[in-house]
C-alpha atoms as a PDB file:
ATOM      1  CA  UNK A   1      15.471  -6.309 -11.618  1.00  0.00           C
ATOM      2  CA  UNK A   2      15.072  -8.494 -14.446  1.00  0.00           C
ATOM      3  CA  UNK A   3      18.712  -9.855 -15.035  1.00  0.00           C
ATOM      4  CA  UNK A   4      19.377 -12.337 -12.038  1.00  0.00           C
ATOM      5  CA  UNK A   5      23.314 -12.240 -12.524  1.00  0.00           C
ATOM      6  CA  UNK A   6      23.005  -8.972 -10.644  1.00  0.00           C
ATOM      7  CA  UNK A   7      22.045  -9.838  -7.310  1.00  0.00           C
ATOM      8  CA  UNK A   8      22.934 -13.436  -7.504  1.00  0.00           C
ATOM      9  CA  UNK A   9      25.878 -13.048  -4.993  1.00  0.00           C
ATOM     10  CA  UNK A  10      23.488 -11.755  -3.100  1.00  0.00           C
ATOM     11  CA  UNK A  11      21.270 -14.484  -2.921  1.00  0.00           C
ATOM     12  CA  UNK A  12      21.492 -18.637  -1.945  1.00  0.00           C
ATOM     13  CA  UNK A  13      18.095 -19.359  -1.402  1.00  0.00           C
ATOM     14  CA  UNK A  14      15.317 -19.602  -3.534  1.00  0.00           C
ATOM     15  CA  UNK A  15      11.365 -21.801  -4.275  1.00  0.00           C
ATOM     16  CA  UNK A  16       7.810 -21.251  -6.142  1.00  0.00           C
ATOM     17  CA  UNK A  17       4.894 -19.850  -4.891  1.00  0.00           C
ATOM     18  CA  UNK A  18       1.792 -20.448  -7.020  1.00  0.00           C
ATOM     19  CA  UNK A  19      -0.249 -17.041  -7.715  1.00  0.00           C
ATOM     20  CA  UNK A  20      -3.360 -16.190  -9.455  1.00  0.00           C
ATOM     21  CA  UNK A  21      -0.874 -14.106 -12.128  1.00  0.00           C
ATOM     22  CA  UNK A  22       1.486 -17.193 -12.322  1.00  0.00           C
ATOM     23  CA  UNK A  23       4.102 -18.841 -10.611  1.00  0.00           C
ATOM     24  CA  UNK A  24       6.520 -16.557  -9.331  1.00  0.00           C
ATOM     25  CA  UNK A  25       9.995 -16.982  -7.855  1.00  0.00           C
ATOM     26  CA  UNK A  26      11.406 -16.340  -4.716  1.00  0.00           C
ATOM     27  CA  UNK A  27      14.597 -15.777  -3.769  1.00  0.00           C
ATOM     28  CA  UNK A  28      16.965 -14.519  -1.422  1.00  0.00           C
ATOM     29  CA  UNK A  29      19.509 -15.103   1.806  1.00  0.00           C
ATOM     30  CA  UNK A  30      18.959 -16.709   5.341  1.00  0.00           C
ATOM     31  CA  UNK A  31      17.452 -13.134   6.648  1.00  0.00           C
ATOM     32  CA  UNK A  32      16.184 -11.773   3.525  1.00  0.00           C
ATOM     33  CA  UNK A  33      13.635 -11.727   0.606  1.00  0.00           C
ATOM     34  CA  UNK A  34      15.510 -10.221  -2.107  1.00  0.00           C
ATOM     35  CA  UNK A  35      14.260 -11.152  -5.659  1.00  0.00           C
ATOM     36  CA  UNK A  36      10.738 -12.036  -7.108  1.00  0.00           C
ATOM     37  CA  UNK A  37      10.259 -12.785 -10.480  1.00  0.00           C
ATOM     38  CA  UNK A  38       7.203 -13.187 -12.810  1.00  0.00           C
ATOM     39  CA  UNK A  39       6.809 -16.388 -14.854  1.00  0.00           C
ATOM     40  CA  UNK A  40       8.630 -15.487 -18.438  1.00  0.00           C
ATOM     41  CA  UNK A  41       6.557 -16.234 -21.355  1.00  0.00           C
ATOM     42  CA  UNK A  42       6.622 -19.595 -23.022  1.00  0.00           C
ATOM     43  CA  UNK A  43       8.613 -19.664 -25.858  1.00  0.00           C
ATOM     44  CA  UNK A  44       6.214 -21.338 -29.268  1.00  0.00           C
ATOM     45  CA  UNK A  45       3.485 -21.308 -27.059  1.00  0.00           C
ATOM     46  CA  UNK A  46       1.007 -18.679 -25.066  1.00  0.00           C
ATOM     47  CA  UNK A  47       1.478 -20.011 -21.623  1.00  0.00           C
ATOM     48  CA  UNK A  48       4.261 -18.732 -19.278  1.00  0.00           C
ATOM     49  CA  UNK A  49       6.771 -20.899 -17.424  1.00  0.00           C
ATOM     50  CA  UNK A  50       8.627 -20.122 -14.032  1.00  0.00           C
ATOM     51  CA  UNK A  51      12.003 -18.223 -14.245  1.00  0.00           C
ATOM     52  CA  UNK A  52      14.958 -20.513 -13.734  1.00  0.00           C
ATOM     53  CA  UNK A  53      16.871 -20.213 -10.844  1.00  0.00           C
ATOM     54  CA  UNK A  54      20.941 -19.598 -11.140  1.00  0.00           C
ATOM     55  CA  UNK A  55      22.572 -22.969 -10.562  1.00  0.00           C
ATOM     56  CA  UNK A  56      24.483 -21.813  -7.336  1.00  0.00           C
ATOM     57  CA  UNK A  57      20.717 -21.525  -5.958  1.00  0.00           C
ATOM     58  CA  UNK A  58      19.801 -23.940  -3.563  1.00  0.00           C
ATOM     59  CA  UNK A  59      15.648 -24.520  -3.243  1.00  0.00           C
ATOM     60  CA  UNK A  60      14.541 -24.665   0.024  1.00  0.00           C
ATOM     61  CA  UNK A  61      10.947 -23.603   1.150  1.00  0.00           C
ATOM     62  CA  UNK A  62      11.680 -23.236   4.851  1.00  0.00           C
ATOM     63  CA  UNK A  63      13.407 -19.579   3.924  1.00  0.00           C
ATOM     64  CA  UNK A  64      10.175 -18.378   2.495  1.00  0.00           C
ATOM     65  CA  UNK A  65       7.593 -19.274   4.814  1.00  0.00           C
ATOM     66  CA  UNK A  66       6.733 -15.661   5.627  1.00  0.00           C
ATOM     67  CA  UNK A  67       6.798 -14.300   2.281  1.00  0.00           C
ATOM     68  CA  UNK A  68       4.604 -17.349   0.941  1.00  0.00           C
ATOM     69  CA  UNK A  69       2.312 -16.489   3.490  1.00  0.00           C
ATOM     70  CA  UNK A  70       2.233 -12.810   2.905  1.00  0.00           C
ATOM     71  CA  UNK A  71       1.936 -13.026  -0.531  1.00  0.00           C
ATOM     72  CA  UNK A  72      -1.031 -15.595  -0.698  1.00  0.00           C
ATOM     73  CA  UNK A  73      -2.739 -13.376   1.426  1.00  0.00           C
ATOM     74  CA  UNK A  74      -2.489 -10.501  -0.731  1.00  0.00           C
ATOM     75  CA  UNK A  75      -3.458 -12.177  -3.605  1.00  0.00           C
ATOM     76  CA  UNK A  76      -6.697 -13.644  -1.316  1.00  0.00           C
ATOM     77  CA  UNK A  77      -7.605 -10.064  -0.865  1.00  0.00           C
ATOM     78  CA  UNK A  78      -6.338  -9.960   2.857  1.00  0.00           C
ATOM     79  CA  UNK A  79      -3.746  -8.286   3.273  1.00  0.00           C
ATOM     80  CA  UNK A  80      -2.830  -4.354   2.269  1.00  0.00           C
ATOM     81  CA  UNK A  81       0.979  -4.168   3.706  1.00  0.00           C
ATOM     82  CA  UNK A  82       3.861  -6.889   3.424  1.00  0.00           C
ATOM     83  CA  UNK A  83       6.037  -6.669   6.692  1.00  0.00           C
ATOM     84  CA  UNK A  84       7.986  -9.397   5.125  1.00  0.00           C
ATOM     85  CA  UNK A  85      12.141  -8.737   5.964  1.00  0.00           C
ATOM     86  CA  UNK A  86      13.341  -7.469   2.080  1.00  0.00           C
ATOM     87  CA  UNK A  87      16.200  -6.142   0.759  1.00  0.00           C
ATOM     88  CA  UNK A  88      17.047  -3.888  -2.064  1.00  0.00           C
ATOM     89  CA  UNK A  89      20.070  -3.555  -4.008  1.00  0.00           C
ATOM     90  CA  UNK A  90      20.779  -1.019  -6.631  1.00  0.00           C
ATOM     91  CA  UNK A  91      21.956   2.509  -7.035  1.00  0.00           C
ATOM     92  CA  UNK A  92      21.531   5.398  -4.749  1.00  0.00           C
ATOM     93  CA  UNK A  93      18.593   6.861  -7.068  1.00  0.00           C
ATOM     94  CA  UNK A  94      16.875   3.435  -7.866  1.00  0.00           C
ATOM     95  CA  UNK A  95      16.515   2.518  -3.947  1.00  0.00           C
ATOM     96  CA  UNK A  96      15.165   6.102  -3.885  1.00  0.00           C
ATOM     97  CA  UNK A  97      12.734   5.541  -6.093  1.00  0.00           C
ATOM     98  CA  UNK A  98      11.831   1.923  -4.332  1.00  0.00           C
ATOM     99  CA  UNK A  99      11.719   3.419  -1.221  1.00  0.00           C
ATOM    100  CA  UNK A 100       9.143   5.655  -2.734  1.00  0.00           C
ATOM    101  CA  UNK A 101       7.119   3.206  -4.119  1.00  0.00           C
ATOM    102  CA  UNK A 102       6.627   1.462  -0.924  1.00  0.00           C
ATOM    103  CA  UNK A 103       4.755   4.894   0.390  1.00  0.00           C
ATOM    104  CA  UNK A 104       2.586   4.732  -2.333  1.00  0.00           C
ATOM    105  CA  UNK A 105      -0.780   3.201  -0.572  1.00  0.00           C
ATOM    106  CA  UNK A 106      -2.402  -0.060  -1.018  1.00  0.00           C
ATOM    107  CA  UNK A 107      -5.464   0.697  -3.479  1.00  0.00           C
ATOM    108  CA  UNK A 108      -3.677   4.198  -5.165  1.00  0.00           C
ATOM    109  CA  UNK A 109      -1.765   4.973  -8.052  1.00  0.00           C
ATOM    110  CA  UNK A 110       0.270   7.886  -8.768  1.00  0.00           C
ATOM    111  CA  UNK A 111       2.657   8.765 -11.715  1.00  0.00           C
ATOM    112  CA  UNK A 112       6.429   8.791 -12.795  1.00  0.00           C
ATOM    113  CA  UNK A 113       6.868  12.145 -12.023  1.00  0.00           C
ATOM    114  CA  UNK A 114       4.900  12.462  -8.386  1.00  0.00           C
ATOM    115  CA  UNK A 115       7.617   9.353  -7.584  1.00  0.00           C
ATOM    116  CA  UNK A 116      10.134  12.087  -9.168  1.00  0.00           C
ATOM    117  CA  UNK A 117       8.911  14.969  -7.107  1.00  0.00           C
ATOM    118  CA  UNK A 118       8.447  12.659  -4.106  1.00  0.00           C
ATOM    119  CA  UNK A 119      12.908  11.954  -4.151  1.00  0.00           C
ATOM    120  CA  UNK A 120      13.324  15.753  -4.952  1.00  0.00           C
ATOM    121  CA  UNK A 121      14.587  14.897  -8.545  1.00  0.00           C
ATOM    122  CA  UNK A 122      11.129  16.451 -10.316  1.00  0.00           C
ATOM    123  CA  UNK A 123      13.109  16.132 -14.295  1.00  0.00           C
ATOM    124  CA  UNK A 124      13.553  12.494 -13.557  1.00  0.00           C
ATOM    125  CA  UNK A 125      10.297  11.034 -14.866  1.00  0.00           C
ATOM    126  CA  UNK A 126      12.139   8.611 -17.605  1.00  0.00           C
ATOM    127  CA  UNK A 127      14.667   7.734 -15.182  1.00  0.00           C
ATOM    128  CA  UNK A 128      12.603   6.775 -12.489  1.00  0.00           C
ATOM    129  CA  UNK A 129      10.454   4.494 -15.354  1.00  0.00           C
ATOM    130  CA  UNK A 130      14.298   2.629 -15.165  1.00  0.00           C
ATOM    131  CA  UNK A 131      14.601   2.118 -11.711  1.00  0.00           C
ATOM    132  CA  UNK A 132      11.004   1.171 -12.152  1.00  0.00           C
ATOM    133  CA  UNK A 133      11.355  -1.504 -14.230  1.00  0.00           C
ATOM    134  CA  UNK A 134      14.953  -2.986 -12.641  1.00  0.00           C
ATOM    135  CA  UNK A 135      12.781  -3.464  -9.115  1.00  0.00           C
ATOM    136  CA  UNK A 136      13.807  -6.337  -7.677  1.00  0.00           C
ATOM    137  CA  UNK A 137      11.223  -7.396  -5.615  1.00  0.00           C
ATOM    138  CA  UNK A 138       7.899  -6.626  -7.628  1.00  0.00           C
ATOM    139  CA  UNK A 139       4.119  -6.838  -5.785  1.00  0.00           C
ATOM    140  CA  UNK A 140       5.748  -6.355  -2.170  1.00  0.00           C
ATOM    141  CA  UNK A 141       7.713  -2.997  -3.400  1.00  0.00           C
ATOM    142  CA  UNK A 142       4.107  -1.560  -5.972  1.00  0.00           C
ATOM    143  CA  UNK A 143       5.387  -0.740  -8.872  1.00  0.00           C
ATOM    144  CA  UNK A 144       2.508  -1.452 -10.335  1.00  0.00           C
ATOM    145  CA  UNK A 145       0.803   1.051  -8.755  1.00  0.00           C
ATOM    146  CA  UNK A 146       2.762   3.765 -10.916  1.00  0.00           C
ATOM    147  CA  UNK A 147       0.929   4.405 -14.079  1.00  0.00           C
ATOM    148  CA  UNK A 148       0.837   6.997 -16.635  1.00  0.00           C
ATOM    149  CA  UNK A 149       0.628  11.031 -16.261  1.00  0.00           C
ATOM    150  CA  UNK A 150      -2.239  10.390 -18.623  1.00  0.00           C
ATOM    151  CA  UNK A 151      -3.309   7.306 -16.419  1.00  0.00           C
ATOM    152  CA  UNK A 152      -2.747   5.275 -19.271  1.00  0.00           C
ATOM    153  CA  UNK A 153      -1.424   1.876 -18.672  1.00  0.00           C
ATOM    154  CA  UNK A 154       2.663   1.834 -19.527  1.00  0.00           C
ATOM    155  CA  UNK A 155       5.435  -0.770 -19.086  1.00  0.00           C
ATOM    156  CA  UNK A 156       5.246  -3.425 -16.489  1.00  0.00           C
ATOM    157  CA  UNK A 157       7.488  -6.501 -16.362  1.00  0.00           C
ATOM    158  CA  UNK A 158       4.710  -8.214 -15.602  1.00  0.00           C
ATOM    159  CA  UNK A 159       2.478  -7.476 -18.627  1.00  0.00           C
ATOM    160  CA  UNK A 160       0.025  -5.392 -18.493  1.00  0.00           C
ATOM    161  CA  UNK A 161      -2.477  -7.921 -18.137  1.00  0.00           C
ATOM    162  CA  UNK A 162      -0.940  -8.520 -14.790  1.00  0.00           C
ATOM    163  CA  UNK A 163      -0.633  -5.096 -13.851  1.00  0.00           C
ATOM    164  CA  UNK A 164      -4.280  -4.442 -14.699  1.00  0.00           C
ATOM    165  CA  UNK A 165      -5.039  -7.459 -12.759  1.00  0.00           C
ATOM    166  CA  UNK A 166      -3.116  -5.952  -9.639  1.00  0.00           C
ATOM    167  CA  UNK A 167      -4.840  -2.894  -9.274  1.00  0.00           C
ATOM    168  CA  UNK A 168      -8.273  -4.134  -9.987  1.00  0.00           C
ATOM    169  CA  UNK A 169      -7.192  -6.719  -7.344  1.00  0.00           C
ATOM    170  CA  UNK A 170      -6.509  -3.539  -4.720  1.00  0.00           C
ATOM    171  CA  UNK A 171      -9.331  -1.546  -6.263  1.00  0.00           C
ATOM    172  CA  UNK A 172     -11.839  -4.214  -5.463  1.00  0.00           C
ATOM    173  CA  UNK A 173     -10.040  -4.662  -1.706  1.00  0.00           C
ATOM    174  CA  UNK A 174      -9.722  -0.746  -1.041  1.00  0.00           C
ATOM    175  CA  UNK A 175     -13.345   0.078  -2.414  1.00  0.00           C
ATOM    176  CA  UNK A 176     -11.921   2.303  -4.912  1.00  0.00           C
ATOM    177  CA  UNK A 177     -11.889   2.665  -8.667  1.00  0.00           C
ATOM    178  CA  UNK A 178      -7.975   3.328  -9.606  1.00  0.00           C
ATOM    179  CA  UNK A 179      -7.984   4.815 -13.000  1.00  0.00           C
END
């Protein structure tokens, strides 16, 4: 979910966590991680910068301890499963689809339409690209794991530099070659 003002009532809490694709931003409540965010590219220059929080936002590290933990370890090559508390909000269909995601297995991909067969909506393909690309809570929910039906590399709010670093990342951990 790329637009903050969306979940922001939602959320009070956020910090940093430095990651081998960037610095990415945490946020959420007092029992819930509910909002990561890639670094946004620079603007005049090639380097990429940390989202900015929304001012009602207060930073405190404390609420992330687990999900800092979690995530450094997946990015160390140590961890396949996040058990991390999260929550999701959207539509009906687009926590479908994230729900979906998170059966997708550490070190496989699959396409938009096997996550479109998998909620019983098999025309939904471009659809579930949408939901997709408005998940909130990128890495811990894979959507980066959902490639082409061609298993060509598509969208990723990421960048697909980041994407392809992601599954070489689980490729490398799994023992498995994932396009």
């Amino acid at each position: 979910m790329r637009d903050l003002k969306k979940t922001s009532d939602k959320i009070a809490y956020y910090d940093y966590l430095d990651t081998p694709i960037g610095c990415l931003l945490l946020a959420g409540c007092a029992r819930y991680l509910r909002f990561v965010s890639f670094p946004e590219a620079a603007k005049g220059h090639k380097g990429h910068i940390p989202r900015t929080p929304l001012p009602s936002w207060t930073q405190d590290r404390s609420k992330f301890t687990q999900a800092r933990q979690e995530l450094s370890e997946y990015f160390a090559g140590a961890r396949t499963q996040f058990t991390v508390p999260i929550k999701l909000s959207g539509t009906d269909f687009q926590r479908a689809v994230w729900q979906a995601l998170l059966d997708v297995p550490y070190g496989e991909t699959c396409s938009y339409g096997d996550i479109a067969h998998a909620i019983n909506n098999p025309k939904s393909s471009r659809a579930v690209g949408g939901a997709n690309n408005a998940n909130p809570i990128p890495v811990i929910v894979p959507c980066h794991r959902i490639i082409g039906a061609d298993k060509s590399m598509t969208g990723f709010g990421g960048g697909i530099p980041t994407k392809e670093f992601l599954l070489d990342l689980e490729g490398r951990v799994a023992g498995t070659r994932l396009l």
